[in-house]
Protein backbone atom coordinates (compact mmCIF):
# COMPACT_ATOMS: atom_id res chain seq x y z
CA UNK A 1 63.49 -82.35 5.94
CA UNK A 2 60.91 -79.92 4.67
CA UNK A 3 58.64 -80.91 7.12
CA UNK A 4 61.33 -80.16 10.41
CA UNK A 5 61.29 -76.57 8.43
CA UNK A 6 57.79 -75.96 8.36
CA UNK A 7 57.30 -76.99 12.35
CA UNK A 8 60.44 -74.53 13.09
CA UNK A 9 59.24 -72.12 11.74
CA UNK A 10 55.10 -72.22 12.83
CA UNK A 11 57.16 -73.17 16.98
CA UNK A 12 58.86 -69.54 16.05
CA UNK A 13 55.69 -67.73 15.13
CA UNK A 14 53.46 -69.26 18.04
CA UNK A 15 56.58 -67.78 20.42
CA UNK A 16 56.46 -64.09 18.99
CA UNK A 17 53.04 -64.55 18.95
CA UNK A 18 53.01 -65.06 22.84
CA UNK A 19 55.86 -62.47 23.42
CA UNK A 20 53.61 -59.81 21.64
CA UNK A 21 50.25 -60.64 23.50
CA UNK A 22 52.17 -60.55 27.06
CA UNK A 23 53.26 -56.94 26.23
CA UNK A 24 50.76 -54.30 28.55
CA UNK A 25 48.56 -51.79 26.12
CA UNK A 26 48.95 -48.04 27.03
CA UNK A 27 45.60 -46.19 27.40
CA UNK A 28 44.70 -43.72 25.18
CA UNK A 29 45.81 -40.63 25.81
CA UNK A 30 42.92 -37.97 26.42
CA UNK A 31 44.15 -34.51 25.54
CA UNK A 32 42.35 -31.52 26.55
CA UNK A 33 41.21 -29.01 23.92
CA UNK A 34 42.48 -25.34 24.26
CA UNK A 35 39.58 -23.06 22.33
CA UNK A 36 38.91 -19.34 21.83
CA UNK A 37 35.51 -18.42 24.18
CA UNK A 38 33.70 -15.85 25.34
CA UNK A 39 31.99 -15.16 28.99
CA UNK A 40 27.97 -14.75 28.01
CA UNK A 41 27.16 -11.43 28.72
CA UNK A 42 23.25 -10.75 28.44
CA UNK A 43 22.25 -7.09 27.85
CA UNK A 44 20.56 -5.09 24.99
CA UNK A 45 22.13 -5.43 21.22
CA UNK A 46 21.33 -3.16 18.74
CA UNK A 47 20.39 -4.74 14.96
CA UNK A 48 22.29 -3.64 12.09
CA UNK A 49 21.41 -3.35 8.27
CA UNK A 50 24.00 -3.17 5.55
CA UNK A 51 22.61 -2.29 1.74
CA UNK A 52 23.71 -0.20 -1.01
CA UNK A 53 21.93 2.78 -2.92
CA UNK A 54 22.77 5.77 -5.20
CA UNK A 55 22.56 9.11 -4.57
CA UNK A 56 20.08 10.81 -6.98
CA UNK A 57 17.87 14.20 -6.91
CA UNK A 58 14.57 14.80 -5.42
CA UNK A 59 13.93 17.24 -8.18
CA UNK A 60 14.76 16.21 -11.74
CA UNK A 61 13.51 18.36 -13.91
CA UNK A 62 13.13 17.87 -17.55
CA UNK A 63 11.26 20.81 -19.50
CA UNK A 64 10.06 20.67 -22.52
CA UNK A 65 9.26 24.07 -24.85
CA UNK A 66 5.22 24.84 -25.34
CA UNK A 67 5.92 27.52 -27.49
CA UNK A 68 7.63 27.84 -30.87
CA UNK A 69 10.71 29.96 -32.06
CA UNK A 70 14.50 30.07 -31.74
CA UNK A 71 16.51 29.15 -28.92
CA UNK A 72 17.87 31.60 -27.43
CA UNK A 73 20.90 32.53 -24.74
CA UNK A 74 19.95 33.22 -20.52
CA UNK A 75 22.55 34.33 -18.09
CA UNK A 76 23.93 31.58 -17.92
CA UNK A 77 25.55 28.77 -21.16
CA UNK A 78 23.22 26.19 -21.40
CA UNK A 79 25.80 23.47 -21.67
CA UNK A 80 25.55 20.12 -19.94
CA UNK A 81 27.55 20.36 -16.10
CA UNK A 82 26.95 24.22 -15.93
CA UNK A 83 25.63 24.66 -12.70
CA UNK A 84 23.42 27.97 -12.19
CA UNK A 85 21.51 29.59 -8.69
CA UNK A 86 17.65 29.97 -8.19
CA UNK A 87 16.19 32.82 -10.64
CA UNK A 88 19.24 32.52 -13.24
CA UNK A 89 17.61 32.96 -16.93
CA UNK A 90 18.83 29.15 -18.17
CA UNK A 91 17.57 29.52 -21.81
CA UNK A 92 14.99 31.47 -23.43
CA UNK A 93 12.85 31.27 -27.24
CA UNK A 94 12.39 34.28 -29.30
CA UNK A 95 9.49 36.63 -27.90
CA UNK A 96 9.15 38.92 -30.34
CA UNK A 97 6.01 37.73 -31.65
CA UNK A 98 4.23 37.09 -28.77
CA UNK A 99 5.09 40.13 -27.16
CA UNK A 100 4.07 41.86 -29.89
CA UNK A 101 0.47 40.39 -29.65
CA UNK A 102 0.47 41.01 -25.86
CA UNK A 103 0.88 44.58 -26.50
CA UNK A 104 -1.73 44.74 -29.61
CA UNK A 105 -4.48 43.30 -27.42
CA UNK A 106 -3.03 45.33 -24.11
CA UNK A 107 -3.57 48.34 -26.20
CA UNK A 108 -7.34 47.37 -27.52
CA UNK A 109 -7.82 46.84 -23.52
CA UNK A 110 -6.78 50.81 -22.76
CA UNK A 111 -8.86 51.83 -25.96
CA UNK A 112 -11.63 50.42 -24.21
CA UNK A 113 -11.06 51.75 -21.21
CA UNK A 114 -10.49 55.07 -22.71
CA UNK A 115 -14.12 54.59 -24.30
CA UNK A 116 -15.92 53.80 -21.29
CA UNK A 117 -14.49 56.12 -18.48
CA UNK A 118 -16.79 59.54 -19.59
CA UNK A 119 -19.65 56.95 -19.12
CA UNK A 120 -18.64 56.26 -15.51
CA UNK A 121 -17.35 59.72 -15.16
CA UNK A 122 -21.06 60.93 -15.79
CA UNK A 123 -23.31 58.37 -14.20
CA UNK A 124 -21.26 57.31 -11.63
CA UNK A 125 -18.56 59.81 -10.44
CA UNK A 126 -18.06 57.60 -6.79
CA UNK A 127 -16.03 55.17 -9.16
CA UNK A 128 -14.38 57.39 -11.89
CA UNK A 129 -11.18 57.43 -9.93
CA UNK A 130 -10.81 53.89 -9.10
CA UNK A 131 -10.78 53.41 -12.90
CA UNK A 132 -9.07 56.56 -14.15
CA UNK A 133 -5.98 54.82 -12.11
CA UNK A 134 -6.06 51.69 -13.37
CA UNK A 135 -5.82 53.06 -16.64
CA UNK A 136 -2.95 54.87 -16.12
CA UNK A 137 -1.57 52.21 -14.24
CA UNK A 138 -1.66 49.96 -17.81
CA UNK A 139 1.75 49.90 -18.76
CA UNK A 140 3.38 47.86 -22.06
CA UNK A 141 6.41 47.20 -20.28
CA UNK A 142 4.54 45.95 -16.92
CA UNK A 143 2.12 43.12 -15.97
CA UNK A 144 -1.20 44.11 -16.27
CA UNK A 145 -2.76 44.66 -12.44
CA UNK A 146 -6.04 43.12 -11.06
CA UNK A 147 -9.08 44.73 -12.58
CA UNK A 148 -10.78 46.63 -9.73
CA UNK A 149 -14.10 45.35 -8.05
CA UNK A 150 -17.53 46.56 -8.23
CA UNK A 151 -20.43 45.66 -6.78
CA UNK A 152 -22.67 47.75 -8.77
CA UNK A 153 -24.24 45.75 -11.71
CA UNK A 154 -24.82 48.82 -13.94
CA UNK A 155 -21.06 49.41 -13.64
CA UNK A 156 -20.52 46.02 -15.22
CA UNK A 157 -22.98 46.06 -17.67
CA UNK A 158 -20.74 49.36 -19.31
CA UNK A 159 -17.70 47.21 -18.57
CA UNK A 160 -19.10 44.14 -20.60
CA UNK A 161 -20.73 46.43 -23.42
CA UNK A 162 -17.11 47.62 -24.20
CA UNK A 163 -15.59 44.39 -24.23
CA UNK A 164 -13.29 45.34 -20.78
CA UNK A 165 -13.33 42.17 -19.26
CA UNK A 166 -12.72 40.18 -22.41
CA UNK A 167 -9.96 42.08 -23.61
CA UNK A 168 -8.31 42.04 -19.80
CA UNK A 169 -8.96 38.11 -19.91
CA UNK A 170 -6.56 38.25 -23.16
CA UNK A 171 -4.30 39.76 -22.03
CA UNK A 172 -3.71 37.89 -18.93
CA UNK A 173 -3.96 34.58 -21.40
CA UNK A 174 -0.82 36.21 -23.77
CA UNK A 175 1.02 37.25 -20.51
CA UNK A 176 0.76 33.36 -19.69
CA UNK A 177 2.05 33.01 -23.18
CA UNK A 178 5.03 35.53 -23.45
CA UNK A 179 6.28 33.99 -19.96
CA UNK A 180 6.77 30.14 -21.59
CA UNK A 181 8.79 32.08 -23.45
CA UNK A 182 11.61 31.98 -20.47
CA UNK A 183 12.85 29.22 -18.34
CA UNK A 184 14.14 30.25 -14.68
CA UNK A 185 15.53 28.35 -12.94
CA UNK A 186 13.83 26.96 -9.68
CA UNK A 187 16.58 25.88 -6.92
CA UNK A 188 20.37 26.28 -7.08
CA UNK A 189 21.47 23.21 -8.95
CA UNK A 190 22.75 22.06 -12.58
CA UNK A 191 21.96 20.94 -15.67
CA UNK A 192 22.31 17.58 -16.54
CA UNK A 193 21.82 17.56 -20.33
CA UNK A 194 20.84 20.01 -23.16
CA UNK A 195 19.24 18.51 -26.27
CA UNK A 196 19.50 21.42 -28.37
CA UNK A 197 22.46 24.37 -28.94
CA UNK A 198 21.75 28.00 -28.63
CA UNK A 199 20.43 29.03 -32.29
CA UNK A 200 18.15 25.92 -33.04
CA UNK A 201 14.83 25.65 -34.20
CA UNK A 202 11.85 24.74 -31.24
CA UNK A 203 8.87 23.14 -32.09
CA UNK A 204 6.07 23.13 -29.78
CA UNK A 205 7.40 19.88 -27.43
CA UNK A 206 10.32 19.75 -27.89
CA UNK A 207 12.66 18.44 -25.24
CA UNK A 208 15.20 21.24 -24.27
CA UNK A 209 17.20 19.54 -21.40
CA UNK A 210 17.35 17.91 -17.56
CA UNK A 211 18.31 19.91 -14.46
CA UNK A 212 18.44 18.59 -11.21
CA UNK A 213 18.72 20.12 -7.62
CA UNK A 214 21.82 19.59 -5.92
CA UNK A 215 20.53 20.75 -2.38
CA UNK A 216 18.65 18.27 -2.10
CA UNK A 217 19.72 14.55 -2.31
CA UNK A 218 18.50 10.94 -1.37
CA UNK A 219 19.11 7.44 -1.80
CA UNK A 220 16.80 4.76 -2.22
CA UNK A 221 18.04 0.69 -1.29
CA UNK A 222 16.09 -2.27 -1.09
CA UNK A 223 16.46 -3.71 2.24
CA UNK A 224 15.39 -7.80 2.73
CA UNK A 225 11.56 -7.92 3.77
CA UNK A 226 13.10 -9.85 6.58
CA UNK A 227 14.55 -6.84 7.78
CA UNK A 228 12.10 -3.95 7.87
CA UNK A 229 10.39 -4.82 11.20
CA UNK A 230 13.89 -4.21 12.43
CA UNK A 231 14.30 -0.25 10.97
CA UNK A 232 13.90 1.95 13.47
CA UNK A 233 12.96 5.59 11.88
CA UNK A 234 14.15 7.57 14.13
CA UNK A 235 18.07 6.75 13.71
CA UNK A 236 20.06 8.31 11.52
CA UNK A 237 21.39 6.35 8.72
CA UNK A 238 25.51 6.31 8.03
CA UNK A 239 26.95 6.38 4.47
CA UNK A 240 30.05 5.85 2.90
CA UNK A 241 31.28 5.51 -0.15
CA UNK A 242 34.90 3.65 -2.09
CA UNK A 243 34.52 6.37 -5.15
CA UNK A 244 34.35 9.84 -2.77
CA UNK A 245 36.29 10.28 0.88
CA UNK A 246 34.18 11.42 3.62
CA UNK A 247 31.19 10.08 5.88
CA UNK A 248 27.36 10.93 5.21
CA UNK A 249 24.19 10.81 7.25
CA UNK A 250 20.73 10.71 6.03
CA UNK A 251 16.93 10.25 7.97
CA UNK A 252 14.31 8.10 6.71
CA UNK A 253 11.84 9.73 4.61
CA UNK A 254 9.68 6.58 3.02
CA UNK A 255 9.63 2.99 3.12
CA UNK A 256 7.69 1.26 0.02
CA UNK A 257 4.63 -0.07 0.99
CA UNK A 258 5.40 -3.28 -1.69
CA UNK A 259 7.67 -6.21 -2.33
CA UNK A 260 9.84 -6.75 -5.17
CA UNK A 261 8.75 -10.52 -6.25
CA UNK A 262 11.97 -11.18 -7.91
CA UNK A 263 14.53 -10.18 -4.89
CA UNK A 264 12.17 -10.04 -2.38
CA UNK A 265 12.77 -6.65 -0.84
CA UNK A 266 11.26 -3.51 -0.03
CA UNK A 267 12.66 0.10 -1.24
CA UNK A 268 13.15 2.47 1.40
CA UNK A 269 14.34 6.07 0.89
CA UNK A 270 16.64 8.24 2.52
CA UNK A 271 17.40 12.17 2.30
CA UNK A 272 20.76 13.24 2.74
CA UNK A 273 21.31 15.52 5.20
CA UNK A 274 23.49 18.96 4.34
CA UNK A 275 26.65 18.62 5.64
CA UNK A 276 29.87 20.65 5.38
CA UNK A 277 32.95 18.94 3.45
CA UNK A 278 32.52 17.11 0.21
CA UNK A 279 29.80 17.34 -1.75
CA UNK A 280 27.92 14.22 -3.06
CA UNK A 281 28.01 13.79 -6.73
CA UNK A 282 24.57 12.62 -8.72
CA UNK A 283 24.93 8.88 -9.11
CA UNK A 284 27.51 8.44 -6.43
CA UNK A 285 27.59 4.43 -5.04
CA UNK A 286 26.71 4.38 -1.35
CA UNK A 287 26.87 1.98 1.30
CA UNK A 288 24.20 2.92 3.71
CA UNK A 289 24.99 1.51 7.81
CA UNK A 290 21.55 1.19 9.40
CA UNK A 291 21.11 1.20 13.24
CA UNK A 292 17.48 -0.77 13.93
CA UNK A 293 15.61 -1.98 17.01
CA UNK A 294 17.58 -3.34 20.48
CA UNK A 295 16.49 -6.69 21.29
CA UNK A 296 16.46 -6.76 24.82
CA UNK A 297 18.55 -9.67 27.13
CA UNK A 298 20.00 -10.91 23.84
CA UNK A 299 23.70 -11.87 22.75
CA UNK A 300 25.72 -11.44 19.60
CA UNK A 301 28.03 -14.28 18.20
CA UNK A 302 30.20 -14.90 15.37
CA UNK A 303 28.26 -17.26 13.09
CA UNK A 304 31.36 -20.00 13.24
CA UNK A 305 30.10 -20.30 16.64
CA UNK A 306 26.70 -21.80 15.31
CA UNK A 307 26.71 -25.72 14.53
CA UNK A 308 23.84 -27.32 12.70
CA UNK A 309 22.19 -23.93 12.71
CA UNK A 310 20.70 -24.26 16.29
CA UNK A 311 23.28 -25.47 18.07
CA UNK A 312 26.52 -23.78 20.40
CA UNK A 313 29.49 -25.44 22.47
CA UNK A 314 30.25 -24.30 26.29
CA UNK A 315 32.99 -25.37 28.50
CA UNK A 316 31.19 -26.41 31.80
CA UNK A 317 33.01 -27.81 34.35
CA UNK A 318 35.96 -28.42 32.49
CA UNK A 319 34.15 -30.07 29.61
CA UNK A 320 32.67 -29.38 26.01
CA UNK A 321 28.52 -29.24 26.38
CA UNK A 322 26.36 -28.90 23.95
CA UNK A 323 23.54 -26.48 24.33
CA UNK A 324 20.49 -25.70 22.11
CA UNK A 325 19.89 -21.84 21.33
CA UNK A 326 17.06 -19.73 20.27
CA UNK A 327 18.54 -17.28 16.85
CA UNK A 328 16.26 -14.24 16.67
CA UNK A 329 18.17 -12.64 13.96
CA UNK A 330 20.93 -13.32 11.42
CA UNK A 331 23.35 -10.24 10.36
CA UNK A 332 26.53 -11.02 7.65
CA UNK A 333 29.04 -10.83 10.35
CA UNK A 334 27.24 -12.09 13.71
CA UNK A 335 24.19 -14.26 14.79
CA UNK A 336 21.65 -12.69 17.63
CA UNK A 337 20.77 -15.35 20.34
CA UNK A 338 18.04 -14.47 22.91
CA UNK A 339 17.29 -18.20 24.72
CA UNK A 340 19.74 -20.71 25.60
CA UNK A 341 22.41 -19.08 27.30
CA UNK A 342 23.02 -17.22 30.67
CA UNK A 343 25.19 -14.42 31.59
CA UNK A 344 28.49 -16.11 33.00
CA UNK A 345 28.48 -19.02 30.34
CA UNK A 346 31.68 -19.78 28.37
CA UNK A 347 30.51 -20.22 25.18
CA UNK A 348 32.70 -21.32 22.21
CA UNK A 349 33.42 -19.21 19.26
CA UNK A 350 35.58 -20.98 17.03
CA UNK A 351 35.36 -23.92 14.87
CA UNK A 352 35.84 -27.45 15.90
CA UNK A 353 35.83 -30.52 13.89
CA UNK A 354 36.02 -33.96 15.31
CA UNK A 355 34.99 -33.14 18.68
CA UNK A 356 31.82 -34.03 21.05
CA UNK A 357 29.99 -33.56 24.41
CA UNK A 358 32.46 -34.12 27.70
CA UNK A 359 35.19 -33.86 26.10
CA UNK A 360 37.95 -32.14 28.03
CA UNK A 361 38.81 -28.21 27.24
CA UNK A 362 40.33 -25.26 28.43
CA UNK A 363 39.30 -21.59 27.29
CA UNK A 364 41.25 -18.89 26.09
CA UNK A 365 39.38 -16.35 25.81
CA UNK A 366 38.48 -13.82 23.00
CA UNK A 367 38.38 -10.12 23.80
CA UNK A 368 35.04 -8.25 22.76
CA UNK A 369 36.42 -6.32 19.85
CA UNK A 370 37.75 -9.78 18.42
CA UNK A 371 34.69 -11.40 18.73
CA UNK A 372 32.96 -8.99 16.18
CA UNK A 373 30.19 -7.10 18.55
C-alpha cells in the first residue's frame, strides 16, 4: 500500500512539473532611466578660491618709555579702547628734569655766543649780523635753529675756541631727550592696551601700551599651494563675515614667497579697501571670495557628476555612454573639465548606482543656476 502512495504521489509531481515548464517566460522588462543633465556648453570659466583670514592692522605699534619719570596724562585717557586722531598727546613722563638741563646747557650755548660775537664784530664785521640774529633768535621756550654756515676757517676756529659747536651739539642731543618725553600719536586709530595707569613709576623700558591704526586694515589667509598659479592679482578680493553685516573688498598686496610644511599652503595678504558703512573691527573672522584665472574652452560640473574620478555619463542616442574627461581643476562645489566633452553633449549630473553603458535614458534637464556654475 505504501508503495501505490509513493508512485501517486512522484506521477503528481512529474505532471506539475510538466505543467510548469510548458508555461512561456516573459522577457525582462527594460525600463528607461529618466536623469537630471545638462547640454555641454564650452566657453571661458573663471576659477574660484574660498579661505578664511582675520582682519588685523598694518601698523601695531607697541612703545616702550626710554626715559625715566612719572607717567603722566595727554589729551586724551590712556585707557584700553580709547580711540584718539593723528597728533593727539596719548601719554606723557615728567619733563621737568630734562627740560631743566636743556635750558642749563641752552643757556651756556648763548653765554658763548655772547663771548665770541665782539671777536667777529671786530675782525670780521661781513658776518657779525648773521650771528647777532641767531643769538637773539635762541629762545628757552623754542627749538634751537640751524647754526649758520661759514666758509671762512678763521670764523670757525673762534667758534670752536669758545666751545659753540659743542655746546649747540648738546643741546640738540637734550632736545632729542626732552621730546621721548611725549608720545604723539602717529595715524588716527586706538589703543589696544595700556600696561601702566596715569601716576606710575617708568623705568627706562618699560612697556607703556599697543596702538594700532584703524585706517588701515588687511588680512592674511593661507591659500593651498595648489591654488596660487590660479590668483590673478589684479581682481579684487570679496569678504564677508557671520560676526559683522556688510560686504568688503580688498586688492592683493603680497603673496609669501614660502610653504607652510605642515598644511602645505602659502600666506597671501590682502589690504582692505576704505569703504563707507560698517567699520571692520581688529580681529574680525573673514571669509575672503577670490576670482582667479579663466581657463579658456573649459566646463564646470557638479562633482556628483564625476565617477571613478575621471570618468562622466552622456545620453547619446537615447543611451547612457561613458566618456573619459580631462579635470584641470577641483573647487569645493564644482569640478573644471577642459577635454572630453563637446558643446551640445548631454552630460549627466546626478548620481547613479547600478547602471552601465547603453542602457536606455531620457534627460531632464537641469537649469544653469541648479547646476552650481
Amino acid at each position: 500500500m505504501s508503495v501505490l502512495i509513493l508512485v501517486a504521489g512522484f506521477l503528481s509531481m512529474w505532471a506539475l512539473l510538466s505543467l510548469k515548464t510548458g508555461t512561456p517566460k516573459r522577457p525582462p522588462e527594460v525600463r528607461t532611466k529618466i536623469v537630471e543633465t545638462a547640454i555641454v556648453q564650452l566657453q571661458p570659466v573663471q576659477t574660484r578660491i574660498i579661505t578664511y583670514g582675520r582682519v588685523t592692522s598694518t601698523q601695531p605699534v607697541m612703545f616702550y618709555a626710554e626715559v625715566a619719570g612719572t607717567l603722566q596724562p595727554g589729551t586724551v585717557p590712556f585707557k584700553p579702547a580709547q580711540s584718539f586722531s593723528k597728533g593727539d598727546l596719548l601719554v606723557k613722563i615728567d619733563d621737568r628734569q630734562a627740560r631743566l638741563n636743556l635750558n642749563s646747557t641752552l643757556s651756556d650755548l648763548m653765554t658763548a655766543l655772547a663771548t665770541v660775537l665782539p671777536e667777529i664784530k671786530v675782525d670780521f664785521p661781513d658776518e657779525y649780523q648773521v650771528w647777532q640774529d641767531y643769538f637773539n633768535s635762541c629762545q628757552f621756550d623754542k627749538k634751537i635753529a640751524p647754526l649758520p654756515e661759514t666758509s671762512n676757517p678763521k670764523v670757525k676756529l673762534y667758534l670752536s675756541r669758545f666751545n659753540v659747536y659743542k655746546l649747540y651739539f648738546s643741546v640738540c642731543n637734550l632736545e632729542i631727550l626732552l621730546d621721548k618725553h611725549y608720545f604723539y600719536a602717529p595715524f588716527d586709530g586706538s589703543i589696544v592696551s595700556a600696561s601702566l595707569r596715569v601716576g606710575s613709576s617708568v623705568r627706562v623700558g618699560t612697556l607703556l601700551g599697543e596702538i594700532i591704526n584703524l585706517e588701515q586694515m588687511e588680512v592674511g589667509m593661507p591659500v593651498e599651494a595648489k591654488d596660487i598659479r590660479w590668483i590673478d592679482q589684479q581682481q579684487l578680493i570679496t569678504f564677508a563675515s557671520t560676526e559683522i553685516p556688510g560686504e568688503w573688498t580688498g586688492s592683493i598686496t603680497r603673496i609669501g614667497s614660502d610653504i607652510d610644511t605642515r598644511t602645505q599652503t602659502v600666506q597671501i595678504y590682502v589690504s582692505m579697501n576704505n569703504e563707507p558703512g560698517t567699520a571692520l573691527l581688529n580681529g574680525t573672522f573673514l571669509e575672503a571670495r577670490i576670482l582667479g584665472h579663466s581657463i579658456d574652452n573649459a566646463y564646470a560640473v557638479p562633482p556628483r557628476a564625476i565617477y571613478e574620478d575621471r570618468y562622466v555619463y552622456l545620453i547619446t542616442d537615447g543611451k547612457l555612454e561613458r566618456r573619459p574627461v580631462t579635470i584641470i581643476r577641483r573647487e569645493p562645489d564644482r569640478i573644471i573639465i577642459d577635454g572630453g566633452v563637446k558643446n551640445g553633449d548631454t552630460l549627466v549630473v546626478e548620481i547613479m548606482q547600478g547602471v552601465a553603458p547603453g542602457m536606455p535614458a531620457s534627460s531632464r534637464t537641469m537649469t544653469t543656476e541648479n547646476r552650481g556654475h
